[in-house]
PDB file of N, CA and C in Angstrom:
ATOM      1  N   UNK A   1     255.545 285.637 170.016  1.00  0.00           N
ATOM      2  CA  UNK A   1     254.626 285.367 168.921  1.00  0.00           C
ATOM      3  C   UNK A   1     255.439 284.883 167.732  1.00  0.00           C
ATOM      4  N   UNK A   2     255.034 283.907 167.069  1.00  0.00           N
ATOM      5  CA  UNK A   2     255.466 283.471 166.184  1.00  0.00           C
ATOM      6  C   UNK A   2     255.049 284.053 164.762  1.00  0.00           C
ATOM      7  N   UNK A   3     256.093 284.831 163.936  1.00  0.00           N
ATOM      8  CA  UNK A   3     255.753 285.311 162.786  1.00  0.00           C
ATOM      9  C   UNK A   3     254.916 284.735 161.566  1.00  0.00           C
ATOM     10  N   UNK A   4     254.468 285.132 160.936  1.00  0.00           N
ATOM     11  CA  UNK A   4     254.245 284.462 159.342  1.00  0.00           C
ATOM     12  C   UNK A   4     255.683 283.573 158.635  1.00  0.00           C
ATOM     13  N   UNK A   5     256.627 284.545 158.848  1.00  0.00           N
ATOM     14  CA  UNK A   5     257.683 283.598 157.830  1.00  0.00           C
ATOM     15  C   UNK A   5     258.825 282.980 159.187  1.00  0.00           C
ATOM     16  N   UNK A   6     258.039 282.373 160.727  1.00  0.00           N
ATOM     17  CA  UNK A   6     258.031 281.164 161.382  1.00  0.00           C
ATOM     18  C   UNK A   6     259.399 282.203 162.358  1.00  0.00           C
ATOM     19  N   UNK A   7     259.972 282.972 162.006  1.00  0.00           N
ATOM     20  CA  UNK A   7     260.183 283.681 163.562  1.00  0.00           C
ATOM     21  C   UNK A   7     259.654 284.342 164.471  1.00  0.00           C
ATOM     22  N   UNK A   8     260.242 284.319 165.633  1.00  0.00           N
ATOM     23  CA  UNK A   8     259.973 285.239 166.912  1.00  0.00           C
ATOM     24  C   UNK A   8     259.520 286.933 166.654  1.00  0.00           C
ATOM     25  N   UNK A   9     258.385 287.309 167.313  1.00  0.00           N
ATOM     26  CA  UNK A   9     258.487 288.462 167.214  1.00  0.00           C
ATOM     27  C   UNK A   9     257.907 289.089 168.467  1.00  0.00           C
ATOM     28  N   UNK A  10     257.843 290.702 168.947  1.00  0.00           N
ATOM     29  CA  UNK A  10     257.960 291.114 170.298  1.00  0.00           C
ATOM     30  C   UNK A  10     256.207 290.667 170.569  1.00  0.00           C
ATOM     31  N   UNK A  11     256.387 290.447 171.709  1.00  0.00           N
ATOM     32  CA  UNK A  11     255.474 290.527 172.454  1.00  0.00           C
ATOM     33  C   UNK A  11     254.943 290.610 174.006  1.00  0.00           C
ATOM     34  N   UNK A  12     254.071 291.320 174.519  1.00  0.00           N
ATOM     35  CA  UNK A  12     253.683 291.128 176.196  1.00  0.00           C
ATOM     36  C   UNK A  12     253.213 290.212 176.265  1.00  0.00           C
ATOM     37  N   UNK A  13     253.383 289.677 177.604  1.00  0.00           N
ATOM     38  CA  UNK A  13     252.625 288.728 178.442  1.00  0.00           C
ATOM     39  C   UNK A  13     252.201 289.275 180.019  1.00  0.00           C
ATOM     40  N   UNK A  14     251.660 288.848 180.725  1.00  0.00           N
ATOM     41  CA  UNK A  14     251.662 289.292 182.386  1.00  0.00           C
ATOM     42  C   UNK A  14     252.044 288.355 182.684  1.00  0.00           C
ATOM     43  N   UNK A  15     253.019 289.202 183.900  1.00  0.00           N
ATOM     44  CA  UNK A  15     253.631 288.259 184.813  1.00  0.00           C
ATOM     45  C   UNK A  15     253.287 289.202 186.202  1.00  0.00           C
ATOM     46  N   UNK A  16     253.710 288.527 187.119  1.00  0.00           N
ATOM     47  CA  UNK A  16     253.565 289.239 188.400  1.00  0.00           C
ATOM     48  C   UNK A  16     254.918 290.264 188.677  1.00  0.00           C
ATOM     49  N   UNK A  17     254.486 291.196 188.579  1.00  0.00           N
ATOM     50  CA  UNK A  17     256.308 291.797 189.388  1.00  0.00           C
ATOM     51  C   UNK A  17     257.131 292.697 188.141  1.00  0.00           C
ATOM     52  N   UNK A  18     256.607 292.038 186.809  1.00  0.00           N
ATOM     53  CA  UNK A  18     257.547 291.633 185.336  1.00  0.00           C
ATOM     54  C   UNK A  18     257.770 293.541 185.452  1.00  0.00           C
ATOM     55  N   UNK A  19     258.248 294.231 184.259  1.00  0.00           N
ATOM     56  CA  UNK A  19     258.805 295.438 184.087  1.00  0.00           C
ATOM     57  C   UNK A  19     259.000 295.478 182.115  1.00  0.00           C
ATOM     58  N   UNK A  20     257.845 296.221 181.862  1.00  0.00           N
ATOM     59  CA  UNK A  20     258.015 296.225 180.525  1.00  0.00           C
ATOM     60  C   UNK A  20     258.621 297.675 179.841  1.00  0.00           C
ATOM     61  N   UNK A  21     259.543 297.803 179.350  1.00  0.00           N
ATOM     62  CA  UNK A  21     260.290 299.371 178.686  1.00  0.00           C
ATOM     63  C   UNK A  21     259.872 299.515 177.277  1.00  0.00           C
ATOM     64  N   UNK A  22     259.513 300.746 176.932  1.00  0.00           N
ATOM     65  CA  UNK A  22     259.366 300.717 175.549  1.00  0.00           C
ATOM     66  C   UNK A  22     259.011 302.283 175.237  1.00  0.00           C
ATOM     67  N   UNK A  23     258.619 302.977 174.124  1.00  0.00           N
ATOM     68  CA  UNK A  23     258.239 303.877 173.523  1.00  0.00           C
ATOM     69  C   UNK A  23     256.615 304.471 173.848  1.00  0.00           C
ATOM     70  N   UNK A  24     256.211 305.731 174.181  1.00  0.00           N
ATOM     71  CA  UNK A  24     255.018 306.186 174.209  1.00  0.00           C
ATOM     72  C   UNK A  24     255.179 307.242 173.224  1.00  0.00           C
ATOM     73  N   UNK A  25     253.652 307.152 172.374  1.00  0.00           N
ATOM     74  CA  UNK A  25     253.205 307.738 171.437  1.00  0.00           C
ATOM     75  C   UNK A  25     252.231 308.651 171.764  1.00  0.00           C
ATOM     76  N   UNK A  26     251.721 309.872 171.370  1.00  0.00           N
ATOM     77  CA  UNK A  26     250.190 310.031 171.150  1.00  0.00           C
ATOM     78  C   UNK A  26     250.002 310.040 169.561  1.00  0.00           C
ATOM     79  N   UNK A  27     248.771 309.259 169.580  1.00  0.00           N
ATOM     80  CA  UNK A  27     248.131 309.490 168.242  1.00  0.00           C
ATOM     81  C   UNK A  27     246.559 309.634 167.950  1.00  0.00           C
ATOM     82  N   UNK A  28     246.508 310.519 167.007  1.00  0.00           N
ATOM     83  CA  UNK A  28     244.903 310.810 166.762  1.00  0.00           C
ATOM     84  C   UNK A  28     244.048 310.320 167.005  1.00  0.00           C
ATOM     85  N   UNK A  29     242.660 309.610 166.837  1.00  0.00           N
ATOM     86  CA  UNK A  29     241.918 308.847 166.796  1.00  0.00           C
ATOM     87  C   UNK A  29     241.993 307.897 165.708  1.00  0.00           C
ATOM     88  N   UNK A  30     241.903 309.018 164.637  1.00  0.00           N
ATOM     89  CA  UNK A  30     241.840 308.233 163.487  1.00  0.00           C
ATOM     90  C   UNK A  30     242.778 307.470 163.034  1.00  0.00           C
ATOM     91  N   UNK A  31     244.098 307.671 163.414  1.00  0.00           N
ATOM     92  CA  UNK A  31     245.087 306.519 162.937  1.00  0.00           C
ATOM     93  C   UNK A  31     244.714 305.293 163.432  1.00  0.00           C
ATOM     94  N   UNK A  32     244.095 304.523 164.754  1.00  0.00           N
ATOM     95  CA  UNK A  32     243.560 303.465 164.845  1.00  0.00           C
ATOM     96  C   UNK A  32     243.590 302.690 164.464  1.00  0.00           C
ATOM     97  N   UNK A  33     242.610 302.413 163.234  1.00  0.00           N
ATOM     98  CA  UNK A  33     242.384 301.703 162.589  1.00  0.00           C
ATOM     99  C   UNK A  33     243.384 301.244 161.292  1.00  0.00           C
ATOM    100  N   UNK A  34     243.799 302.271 161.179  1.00  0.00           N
ATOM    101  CA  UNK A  34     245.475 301.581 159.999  1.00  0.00           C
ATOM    102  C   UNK A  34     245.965 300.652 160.733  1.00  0.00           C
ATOM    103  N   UNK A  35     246.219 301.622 162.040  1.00  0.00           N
ATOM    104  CA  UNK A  35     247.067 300.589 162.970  1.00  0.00           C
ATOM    105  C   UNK A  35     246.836 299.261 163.588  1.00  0.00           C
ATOM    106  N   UNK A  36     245.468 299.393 164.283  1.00  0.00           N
ATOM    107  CA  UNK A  36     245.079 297.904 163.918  1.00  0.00           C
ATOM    108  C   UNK A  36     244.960 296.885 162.743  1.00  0.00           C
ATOM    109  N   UNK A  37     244.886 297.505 161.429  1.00  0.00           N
ATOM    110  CA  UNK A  37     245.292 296.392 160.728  1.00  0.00           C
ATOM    111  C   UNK A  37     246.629 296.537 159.942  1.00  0.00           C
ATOM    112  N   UNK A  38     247.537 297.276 160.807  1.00  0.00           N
ATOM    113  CA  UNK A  38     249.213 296.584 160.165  1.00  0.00           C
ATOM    114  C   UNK A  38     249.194 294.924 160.678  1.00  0.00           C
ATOM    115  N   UNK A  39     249.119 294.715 161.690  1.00  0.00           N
ATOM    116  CA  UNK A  39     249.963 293.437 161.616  1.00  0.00           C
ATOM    117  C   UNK A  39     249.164 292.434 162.328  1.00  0.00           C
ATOM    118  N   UNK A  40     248.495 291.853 161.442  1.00  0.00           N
ATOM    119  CA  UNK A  40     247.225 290.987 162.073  1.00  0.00           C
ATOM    120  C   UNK A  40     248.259 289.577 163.064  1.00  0.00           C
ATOM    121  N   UNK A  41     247.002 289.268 163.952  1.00  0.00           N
ATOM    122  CA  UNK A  41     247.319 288.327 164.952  1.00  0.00           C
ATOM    123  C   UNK A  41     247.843 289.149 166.555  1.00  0.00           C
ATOM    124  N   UNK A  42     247.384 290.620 166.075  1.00  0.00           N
ATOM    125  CA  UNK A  42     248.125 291.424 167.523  1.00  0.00           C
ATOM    126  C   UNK A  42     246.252 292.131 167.737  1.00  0.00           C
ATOM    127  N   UNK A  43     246.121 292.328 168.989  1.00  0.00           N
ATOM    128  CA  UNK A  43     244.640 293.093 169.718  1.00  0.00           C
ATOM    129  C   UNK A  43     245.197 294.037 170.219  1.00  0.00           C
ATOM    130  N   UNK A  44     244.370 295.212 169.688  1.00  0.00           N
ATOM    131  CA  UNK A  44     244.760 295.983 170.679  1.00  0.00           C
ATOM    132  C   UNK A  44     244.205 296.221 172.649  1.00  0.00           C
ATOM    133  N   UNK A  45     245.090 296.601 173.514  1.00  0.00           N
ATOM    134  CA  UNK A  45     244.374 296.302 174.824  1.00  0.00           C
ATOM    135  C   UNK A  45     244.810 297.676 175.932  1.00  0.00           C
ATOM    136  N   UNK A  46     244.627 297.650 177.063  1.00  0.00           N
ATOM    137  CA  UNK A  46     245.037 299.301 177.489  1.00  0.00           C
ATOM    138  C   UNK A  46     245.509 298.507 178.997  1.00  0.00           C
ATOM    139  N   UNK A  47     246.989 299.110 179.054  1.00  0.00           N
ATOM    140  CA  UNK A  47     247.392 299.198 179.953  1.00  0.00           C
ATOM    141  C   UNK A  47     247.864 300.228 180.661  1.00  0.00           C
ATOM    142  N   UNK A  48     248.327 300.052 182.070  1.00  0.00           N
ATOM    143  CA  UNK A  48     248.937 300.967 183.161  1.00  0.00           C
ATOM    144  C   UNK A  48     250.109 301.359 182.363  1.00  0.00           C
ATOM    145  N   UNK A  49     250.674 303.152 182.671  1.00  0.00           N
ATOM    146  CA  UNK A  49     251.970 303.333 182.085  1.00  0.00           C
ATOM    147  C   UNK A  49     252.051 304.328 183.485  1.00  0.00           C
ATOM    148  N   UNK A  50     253.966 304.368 183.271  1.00  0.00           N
ATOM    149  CA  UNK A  50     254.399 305.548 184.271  1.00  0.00           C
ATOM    150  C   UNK A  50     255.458 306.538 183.642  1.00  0.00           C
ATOM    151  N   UNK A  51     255.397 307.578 183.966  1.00  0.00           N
ATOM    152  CA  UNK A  51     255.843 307.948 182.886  1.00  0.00           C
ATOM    153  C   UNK A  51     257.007 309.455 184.475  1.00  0.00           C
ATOM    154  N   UNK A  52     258.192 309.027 183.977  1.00  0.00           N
ATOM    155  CA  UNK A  52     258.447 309.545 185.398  1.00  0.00           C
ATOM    156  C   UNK A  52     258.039 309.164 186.355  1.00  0.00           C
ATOM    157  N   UNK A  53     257.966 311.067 186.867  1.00  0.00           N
ATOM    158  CA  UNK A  53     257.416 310.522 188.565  1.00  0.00           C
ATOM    159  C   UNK A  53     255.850 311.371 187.996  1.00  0.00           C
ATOM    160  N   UNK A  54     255.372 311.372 186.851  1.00  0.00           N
ATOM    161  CA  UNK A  54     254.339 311.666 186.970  1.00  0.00           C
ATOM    162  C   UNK A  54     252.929 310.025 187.541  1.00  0.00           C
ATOM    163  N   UNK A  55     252.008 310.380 187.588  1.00  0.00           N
ATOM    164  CA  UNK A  55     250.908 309.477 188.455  1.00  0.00           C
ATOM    165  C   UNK A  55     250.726 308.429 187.024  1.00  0.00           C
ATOM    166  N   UNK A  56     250.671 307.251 187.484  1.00  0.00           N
ATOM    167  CA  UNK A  56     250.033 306.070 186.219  1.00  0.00           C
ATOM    168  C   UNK A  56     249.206 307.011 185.319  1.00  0.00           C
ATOM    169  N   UNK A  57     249.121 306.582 184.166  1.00  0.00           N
ATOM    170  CA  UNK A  57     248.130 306.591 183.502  1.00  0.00           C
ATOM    171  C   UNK A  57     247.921 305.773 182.285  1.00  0.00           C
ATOM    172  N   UNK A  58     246.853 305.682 181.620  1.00  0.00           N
ATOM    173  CA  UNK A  58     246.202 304.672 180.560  1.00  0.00           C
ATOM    174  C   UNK A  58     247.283 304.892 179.320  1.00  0.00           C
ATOM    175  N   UNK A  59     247.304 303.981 178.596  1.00  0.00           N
ATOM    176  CA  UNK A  59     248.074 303.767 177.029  1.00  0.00           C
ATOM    177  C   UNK A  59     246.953 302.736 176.564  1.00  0.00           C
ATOM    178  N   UNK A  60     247.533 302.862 175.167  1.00  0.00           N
ATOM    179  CA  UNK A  60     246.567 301.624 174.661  1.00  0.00           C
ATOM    180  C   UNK A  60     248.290 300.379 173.909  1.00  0.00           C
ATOM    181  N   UNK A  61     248.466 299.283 173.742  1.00  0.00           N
ATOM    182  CA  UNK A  61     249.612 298.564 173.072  1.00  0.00           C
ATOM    183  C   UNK A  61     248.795 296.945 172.534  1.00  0.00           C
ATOM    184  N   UNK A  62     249.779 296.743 172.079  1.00  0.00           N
ATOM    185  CA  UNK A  62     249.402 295.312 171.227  1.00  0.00           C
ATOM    186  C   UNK A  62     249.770 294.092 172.020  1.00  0.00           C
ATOM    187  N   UNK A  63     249.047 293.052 171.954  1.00  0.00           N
ATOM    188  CA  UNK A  63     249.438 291.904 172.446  1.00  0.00           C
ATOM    189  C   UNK A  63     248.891 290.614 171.504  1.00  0.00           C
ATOM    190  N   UNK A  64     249.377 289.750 171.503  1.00  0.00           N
ATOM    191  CA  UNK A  64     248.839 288.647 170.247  1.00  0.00           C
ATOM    192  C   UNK A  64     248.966 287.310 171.406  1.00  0.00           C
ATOM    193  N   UNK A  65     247.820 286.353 171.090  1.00  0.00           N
ATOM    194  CA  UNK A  65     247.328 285.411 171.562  1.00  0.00           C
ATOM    195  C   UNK A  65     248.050 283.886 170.932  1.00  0.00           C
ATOM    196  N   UNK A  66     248.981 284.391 169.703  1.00  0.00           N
ATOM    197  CA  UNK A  66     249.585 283.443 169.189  1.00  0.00           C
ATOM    198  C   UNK A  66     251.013 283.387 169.561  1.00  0.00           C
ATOM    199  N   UNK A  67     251.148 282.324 170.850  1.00  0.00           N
ATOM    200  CA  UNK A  67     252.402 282.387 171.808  1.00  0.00           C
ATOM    201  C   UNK A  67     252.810 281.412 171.524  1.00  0.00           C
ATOM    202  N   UNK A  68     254.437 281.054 171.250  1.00  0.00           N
ATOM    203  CA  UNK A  68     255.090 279.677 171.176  1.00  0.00           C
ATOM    204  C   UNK A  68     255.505 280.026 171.746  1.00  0.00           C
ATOM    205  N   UNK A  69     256.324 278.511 172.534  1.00  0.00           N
ATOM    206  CA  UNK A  69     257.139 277.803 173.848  1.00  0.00           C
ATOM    207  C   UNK A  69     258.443 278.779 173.219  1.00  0.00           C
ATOM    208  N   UNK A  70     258.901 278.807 172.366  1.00  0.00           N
ATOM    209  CA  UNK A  70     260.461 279.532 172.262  1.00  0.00           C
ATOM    210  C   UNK A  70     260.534 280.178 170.746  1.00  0.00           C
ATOM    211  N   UNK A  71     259.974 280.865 170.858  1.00  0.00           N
ATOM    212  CA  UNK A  71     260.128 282.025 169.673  1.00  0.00           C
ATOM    213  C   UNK A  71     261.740 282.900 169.579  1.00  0.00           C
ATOM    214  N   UNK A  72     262.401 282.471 168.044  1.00  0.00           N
ATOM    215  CA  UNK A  72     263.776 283.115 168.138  1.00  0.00           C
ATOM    216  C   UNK A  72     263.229 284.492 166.686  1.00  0.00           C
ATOM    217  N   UNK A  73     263.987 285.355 167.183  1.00  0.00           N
ATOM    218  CA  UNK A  73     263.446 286.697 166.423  1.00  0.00           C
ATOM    219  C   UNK A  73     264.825 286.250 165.631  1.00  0.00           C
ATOM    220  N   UNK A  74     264.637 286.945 163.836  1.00  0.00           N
ATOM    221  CA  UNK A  74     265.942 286.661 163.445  1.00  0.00           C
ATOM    222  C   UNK A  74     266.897 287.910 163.511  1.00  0.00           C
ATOM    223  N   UNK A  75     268.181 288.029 163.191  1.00  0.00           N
ATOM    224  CA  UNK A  75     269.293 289.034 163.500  1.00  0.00           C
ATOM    225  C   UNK A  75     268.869 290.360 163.431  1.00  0.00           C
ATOM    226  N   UNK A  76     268.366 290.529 162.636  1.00  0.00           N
ATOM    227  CA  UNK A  76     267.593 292.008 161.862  1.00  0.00           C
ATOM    228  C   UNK A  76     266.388 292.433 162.924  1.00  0.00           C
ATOM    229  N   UNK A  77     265.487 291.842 163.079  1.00  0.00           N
ATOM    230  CA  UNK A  77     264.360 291.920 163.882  1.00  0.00           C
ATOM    231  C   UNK A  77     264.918 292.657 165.215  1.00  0.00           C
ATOM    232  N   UNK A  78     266.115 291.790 165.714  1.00  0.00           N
ATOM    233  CA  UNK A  78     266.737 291.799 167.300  1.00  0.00           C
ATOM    234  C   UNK A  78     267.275 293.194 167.473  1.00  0.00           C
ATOM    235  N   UNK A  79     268.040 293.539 165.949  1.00  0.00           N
ATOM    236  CA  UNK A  79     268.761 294.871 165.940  1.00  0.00           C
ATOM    237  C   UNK A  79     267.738 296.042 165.706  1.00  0.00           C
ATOM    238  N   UNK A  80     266.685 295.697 165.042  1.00  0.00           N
ATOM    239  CA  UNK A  80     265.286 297.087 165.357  1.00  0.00           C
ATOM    240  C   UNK A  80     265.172 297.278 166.542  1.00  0.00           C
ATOM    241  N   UNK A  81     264.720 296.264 167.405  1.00  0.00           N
ATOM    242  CA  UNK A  81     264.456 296.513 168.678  1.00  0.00           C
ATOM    243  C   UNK A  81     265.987 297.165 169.570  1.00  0.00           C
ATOM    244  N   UNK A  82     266.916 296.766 169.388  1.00  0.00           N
ATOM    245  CA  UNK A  82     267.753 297.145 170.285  1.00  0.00           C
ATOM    246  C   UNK A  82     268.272 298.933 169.771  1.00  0.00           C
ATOM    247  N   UNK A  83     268.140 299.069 168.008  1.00  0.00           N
ATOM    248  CA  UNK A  83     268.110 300.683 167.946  1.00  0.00           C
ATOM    249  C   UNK A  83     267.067 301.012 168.523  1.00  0.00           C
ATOM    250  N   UNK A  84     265.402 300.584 168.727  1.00  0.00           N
ATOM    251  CA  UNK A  84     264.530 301.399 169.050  1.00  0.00           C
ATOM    252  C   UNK A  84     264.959 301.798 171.066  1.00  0.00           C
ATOM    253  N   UNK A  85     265.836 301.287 171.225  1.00  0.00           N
ATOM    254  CA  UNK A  85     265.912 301.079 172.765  1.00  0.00           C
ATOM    255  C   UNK A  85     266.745 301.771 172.901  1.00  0.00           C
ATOM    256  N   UNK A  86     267.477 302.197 172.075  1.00  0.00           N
ATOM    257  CA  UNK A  86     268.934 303.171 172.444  1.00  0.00           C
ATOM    258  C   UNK A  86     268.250 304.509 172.178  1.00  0.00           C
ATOM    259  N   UNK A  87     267.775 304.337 170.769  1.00  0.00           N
ATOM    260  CA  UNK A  87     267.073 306.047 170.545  1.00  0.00           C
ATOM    261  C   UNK A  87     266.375 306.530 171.185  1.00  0.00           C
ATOM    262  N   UNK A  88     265.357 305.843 172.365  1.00  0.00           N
ATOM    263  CA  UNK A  88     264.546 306.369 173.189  1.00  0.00           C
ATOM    264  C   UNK A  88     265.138 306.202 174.779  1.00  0.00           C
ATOM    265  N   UNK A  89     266.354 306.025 174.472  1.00  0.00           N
ATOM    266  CA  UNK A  89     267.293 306.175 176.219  1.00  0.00           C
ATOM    267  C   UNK A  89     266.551 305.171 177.368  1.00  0.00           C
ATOM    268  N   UNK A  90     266.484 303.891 176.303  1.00  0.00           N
ATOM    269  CA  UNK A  90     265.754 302.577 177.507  1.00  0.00           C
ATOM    270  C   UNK A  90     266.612 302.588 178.194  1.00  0.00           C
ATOM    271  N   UNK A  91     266.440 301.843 179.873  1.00  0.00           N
ATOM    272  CA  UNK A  91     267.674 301.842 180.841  1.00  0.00           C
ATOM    273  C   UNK A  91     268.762 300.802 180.178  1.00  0.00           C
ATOM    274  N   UNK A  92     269.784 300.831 181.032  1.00  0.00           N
ATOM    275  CA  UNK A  92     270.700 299.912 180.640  1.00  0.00           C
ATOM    276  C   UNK A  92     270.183 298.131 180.368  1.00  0.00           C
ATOM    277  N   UNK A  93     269.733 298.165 182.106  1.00  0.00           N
ATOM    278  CA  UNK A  93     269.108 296.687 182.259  1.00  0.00           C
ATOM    279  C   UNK A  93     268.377 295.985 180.954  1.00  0.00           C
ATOM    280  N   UNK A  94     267.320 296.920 180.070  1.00  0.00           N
ATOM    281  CA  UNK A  94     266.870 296.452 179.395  1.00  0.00           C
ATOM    282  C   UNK A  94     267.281 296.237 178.020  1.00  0.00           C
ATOM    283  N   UNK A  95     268.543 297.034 177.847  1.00  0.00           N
ATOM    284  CA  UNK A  95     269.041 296.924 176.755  1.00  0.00           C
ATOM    285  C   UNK A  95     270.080 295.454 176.759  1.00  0.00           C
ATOM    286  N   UNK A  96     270.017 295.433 178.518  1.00  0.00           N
ATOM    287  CA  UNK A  96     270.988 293.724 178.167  1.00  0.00           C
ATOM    288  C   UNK A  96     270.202 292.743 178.631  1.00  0.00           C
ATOM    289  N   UNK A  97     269.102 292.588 178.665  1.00  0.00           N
ATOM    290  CA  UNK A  97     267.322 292.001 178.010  1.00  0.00           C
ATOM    291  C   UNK A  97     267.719 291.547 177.087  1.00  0.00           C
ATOM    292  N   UNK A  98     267.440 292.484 176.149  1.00  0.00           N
ATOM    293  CA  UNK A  98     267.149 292.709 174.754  1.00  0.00           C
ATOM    294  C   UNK A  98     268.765 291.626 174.187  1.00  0.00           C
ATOM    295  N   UNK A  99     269.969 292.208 174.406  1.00  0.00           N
ATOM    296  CA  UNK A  99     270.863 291.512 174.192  1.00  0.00           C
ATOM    297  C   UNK A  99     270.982 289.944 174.465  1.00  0.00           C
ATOM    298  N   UNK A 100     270.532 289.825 175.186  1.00  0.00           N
ATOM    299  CA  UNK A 100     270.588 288.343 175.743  1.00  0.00           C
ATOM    300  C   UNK A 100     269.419 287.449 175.258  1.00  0.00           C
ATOM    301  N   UNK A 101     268.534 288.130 173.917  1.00  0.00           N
ATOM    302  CA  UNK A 101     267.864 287.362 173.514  1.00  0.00           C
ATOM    303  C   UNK A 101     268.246 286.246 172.468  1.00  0.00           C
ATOM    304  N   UNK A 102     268.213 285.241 172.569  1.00  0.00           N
ATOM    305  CA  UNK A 102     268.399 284.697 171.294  1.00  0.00           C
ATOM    306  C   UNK A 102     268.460 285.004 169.967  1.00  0.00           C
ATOM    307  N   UNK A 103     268.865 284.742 168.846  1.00  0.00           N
ATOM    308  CA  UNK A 103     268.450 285.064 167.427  1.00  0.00           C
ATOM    309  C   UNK A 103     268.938 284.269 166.285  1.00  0.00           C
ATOM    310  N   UNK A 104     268.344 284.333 165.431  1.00  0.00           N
ATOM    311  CA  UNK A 104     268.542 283.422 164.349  1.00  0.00           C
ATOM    312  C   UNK A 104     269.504 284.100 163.077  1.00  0.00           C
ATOM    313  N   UNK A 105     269.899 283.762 161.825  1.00  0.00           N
ATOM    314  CA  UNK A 105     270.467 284.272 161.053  1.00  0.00           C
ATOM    315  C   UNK A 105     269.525 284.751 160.195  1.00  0.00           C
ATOM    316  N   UNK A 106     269.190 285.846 159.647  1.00  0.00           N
ATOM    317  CA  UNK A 106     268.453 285.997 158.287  1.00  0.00           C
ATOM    318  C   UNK A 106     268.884 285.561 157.453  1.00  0.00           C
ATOM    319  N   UNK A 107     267.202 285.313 156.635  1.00  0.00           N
ATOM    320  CA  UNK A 107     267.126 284.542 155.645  1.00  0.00           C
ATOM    321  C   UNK A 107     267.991 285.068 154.538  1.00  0.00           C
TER     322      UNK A 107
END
């Protein structure tokens, strides 16, 4: 997804097969709606999660419909995501994902 001030920022897509890592939350009901409107241009939608070896179950996460061909996140952006991936013990693989993304210089 392409930001407001014209960088890359995270987003899902489906793919067949694909493997997405990230953070699970619970939150109230009522936070919701803040949360849907932090960061407009994202829907919220409910997908499959696994969590261990416990059985699938439902989450709700964001996805935005505003996709460019090559979205570069800038330096700062790249390094949130890669602390949020260490602090929550993402596997290795995905942390050299995450590394191997492109990035731009901040502004």
């Amino acid at each position: 997804k392409r930001g407001r001030d014209g960088s890359g920022k995270a987003n899902l897509r489906a793919e067949d097969g694909a493997t997405v890592w990230g953070a699970l939350y619970e939150l109230d009901a009522s936070h919701w709606k803040f949360l849907d409107a932090c960061e407009p241009g994202y829907t919220r939608f409910t997908v499959q999660v696994e969590l261990g070896r416990a059985a699938p179950s439902e989450a709700q996460t964001y996805r935005s419909r505003l996709l460019t061909a090559e979205p570069v996140p800038f330096a700062s952006y790249k390094r949130l995501m890669l602390d949020g991936a260490h602090e929550h013990g993402l596997p290795d693989d995905w942390i050299r994902f995450l590394l191997a993304l492109p990035e731009k210089p901040d502004l």
